[in-house]
C-alpha atoms as a PDB file:
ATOM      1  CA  UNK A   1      58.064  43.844 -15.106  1.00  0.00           C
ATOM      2  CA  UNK A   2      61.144  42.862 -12.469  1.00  0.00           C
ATOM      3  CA  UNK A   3      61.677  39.899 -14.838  1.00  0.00           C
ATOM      4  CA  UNK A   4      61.915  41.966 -17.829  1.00  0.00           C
ATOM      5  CA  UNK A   5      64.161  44.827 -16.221  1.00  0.00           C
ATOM      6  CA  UNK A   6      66.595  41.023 -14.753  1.00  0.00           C
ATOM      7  CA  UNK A   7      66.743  39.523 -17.965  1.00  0.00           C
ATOM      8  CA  UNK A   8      67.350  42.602 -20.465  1.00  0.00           C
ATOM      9  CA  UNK A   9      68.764  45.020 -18.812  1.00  0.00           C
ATOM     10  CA  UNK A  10      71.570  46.000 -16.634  1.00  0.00           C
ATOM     11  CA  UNK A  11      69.135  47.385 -13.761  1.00  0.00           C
ATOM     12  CA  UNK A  12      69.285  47.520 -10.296  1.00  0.00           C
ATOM     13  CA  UNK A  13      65.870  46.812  -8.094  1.00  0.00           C
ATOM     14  CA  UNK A  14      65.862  48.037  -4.681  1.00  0.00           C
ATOM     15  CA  UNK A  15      62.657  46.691  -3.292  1.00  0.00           C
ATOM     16  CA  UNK A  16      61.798  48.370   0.201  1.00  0.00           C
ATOM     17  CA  UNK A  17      58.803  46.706   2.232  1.00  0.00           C
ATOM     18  CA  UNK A  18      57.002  48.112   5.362  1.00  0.00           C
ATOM     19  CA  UNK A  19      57.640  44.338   6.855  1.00  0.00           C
ATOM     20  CA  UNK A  20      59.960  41.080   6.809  1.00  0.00           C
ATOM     21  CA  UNK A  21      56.804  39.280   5.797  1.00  0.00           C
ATOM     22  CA  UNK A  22      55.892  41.470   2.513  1.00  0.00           C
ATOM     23  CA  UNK A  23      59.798  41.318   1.483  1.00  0.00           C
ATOM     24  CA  UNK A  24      59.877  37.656   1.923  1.00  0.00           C
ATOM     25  CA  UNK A  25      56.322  37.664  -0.013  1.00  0.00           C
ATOM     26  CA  UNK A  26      58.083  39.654  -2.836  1.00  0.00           C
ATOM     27  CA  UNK A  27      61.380  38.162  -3.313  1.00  0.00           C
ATOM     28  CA  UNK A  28      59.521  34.466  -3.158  1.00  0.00           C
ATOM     29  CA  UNK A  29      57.575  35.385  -5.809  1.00  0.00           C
ATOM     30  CA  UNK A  30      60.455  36.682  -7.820  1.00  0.00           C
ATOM     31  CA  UNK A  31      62.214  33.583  -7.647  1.00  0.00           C
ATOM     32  CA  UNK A  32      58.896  31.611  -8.843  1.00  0.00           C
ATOM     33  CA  UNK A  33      58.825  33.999 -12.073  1.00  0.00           C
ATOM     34  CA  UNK A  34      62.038  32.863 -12.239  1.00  0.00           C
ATOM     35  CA  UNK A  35      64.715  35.111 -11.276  1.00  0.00           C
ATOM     36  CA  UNK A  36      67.829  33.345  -9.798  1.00  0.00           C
ATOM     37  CA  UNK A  37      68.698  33.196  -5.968  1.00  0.00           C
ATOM     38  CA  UNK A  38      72.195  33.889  -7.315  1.00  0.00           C
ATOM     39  CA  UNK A  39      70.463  37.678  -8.508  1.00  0.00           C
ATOM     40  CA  UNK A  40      68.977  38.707  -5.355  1.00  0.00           C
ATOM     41  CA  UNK A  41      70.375  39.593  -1.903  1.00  0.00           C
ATOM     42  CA  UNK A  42      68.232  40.254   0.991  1.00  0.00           C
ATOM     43  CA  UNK A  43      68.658  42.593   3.749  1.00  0.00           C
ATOM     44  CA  UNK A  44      66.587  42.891   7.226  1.00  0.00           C
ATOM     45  CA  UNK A  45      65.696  40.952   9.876  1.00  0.00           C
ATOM     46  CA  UNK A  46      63.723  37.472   9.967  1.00  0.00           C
ATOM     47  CA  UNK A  47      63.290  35.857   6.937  1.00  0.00           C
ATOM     48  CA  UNK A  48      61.482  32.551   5.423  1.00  0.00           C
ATOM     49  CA  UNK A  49      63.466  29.453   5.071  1.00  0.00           C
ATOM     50  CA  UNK A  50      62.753  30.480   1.401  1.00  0.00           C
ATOM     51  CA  UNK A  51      64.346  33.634   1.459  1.00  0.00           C
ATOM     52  CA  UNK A  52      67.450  32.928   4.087  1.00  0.00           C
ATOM     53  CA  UNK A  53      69.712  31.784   1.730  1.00  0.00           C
ATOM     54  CA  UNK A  54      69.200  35.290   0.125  1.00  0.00           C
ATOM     55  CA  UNK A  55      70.609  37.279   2.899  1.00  0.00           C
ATOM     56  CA  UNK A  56      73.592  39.283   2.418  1.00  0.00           C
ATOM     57  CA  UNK A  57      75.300  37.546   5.863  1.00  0.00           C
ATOM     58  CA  UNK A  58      74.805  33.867   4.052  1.00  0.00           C
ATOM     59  CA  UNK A  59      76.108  35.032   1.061  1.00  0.00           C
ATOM     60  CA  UNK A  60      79.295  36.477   2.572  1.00  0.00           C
ATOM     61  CA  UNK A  61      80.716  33.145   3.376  1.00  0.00           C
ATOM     62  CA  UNK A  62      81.070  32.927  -0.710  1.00  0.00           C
ATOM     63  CA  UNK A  63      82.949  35.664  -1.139  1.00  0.00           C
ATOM     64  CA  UNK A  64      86.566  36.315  -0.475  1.00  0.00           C
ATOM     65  CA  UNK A  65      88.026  39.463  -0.334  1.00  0.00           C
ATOM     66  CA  UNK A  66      91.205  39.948  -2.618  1.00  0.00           C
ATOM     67  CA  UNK A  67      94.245  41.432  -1.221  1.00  0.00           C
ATOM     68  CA  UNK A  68      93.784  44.438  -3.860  1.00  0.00           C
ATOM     69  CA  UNK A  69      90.394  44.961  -1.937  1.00  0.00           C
ATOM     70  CA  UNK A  70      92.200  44.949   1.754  1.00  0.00           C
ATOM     71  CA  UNK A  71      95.132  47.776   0.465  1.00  0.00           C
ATOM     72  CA  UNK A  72      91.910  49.679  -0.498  1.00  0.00           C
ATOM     73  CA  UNK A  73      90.059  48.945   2.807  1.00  0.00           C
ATOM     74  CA  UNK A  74      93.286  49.792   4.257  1.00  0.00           C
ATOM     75  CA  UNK A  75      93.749  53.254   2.737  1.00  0.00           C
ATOM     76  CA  UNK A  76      90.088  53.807   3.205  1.00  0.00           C
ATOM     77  CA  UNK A  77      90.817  53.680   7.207  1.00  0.00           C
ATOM     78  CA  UNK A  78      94.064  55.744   6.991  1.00  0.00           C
ATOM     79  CA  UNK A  79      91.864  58.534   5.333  1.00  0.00           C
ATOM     80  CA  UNK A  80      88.990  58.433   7.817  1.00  0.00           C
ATOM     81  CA  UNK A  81      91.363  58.430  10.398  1.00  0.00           C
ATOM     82  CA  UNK A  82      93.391  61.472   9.080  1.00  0.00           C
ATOM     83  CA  UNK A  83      90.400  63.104   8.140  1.00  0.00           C
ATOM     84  CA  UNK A  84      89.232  62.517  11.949  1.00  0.00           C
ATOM     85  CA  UNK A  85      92.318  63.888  13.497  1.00  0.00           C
ATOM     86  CA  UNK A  86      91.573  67.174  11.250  1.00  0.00           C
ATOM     87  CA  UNK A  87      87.572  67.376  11.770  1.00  0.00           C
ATOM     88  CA  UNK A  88      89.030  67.242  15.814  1.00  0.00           C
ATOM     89  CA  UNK A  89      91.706  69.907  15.465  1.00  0.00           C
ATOM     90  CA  UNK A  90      89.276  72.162  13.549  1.00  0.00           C
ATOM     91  CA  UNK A  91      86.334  71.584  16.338  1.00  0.00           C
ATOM     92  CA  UNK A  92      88.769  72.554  18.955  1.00  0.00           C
ATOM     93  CA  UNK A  93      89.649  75.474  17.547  1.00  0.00           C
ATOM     94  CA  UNK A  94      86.017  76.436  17.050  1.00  0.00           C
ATOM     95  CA  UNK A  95      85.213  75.557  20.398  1.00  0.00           C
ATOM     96  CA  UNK A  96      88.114  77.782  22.020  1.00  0.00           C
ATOM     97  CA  UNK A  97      87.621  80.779  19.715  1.00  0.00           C
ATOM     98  CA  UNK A  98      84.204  82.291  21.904  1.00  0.00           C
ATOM     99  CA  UNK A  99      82.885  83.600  19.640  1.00  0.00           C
ATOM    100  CA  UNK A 100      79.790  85.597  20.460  1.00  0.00           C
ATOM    101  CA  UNK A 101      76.422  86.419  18.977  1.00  0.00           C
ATOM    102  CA  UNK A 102      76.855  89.101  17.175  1.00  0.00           C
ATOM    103  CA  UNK A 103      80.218  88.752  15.775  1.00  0.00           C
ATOM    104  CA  UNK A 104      78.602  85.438  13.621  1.00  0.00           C
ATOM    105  CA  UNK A 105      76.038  87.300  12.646  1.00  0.00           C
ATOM    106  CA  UNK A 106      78.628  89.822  11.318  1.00  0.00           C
ATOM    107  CA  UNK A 107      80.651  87.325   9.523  1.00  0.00           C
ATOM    108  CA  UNK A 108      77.539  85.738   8.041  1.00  0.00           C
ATOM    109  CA  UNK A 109      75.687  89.000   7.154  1.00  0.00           C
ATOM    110  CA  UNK A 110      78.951  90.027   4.713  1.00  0.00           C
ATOM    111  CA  UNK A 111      80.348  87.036   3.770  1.00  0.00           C
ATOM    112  CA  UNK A 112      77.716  84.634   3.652  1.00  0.00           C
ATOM    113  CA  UNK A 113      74.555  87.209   2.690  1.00  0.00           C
ATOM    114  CA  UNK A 114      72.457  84.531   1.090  1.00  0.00           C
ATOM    115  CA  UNK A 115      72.181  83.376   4.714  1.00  0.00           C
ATOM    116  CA  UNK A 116      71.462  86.533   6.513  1.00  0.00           C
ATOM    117  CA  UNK A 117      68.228  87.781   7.265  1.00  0.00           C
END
């Protein structure tokens, strides 16, 4: 079935295994049905001389990242950290408004009902 779903479709496996041992089992016998190294990347711990080559660190070293890709990264970073400032503001003022008990319970029992009970 994985060969058929490789070779005539556009599909995605994700293969999860309780251990390193039954991945490597699975993705060895995947490549002896005959789908390509160059189709499979590997992530967890300690694999099988086999299935090295297949993890995602190795197959880094092939890949360059454009400069297109590190604006995006780069805008990516500005956002989280803009979004962080905000998320820290907003806690603040939660944390220095004391609110009490009953006065969330107030709030939630009008304005958020479907949470009241």
């Amino acid at each position: 079935m994985a060969k058929v779903l490789h070779d005539r479709t556009n599909s995605k496996i994700l293969v999860c295994c309780y251990t390193n041992h039954a991945l490597d089992q699975f993705l060895e016998d995947l490549m002896k049905i005959g789908i390509p190294q160059s189709s499979i990347v590997r992530l967890g711990g300690k694999a099988t001389t086999a299935t090295e080559p297949l993890q995602l660190e190795k197959q880094r070293s092939n890949y360059r990242t454009t400069q297109m890709e590190f604006m995006a990264i780069d805008e990516v970073k500005k956002l989280r950290e803009q979004n962080c400032t905000e998320l820290q503001k907003t806690f603040n003022a939660y944390k220095s408004a004391h609110i009490q008990n009953p006065q969330l319970l107030g709030y939630i029992e009008f304005e958020d009902p479907e949470y009241f009970m």
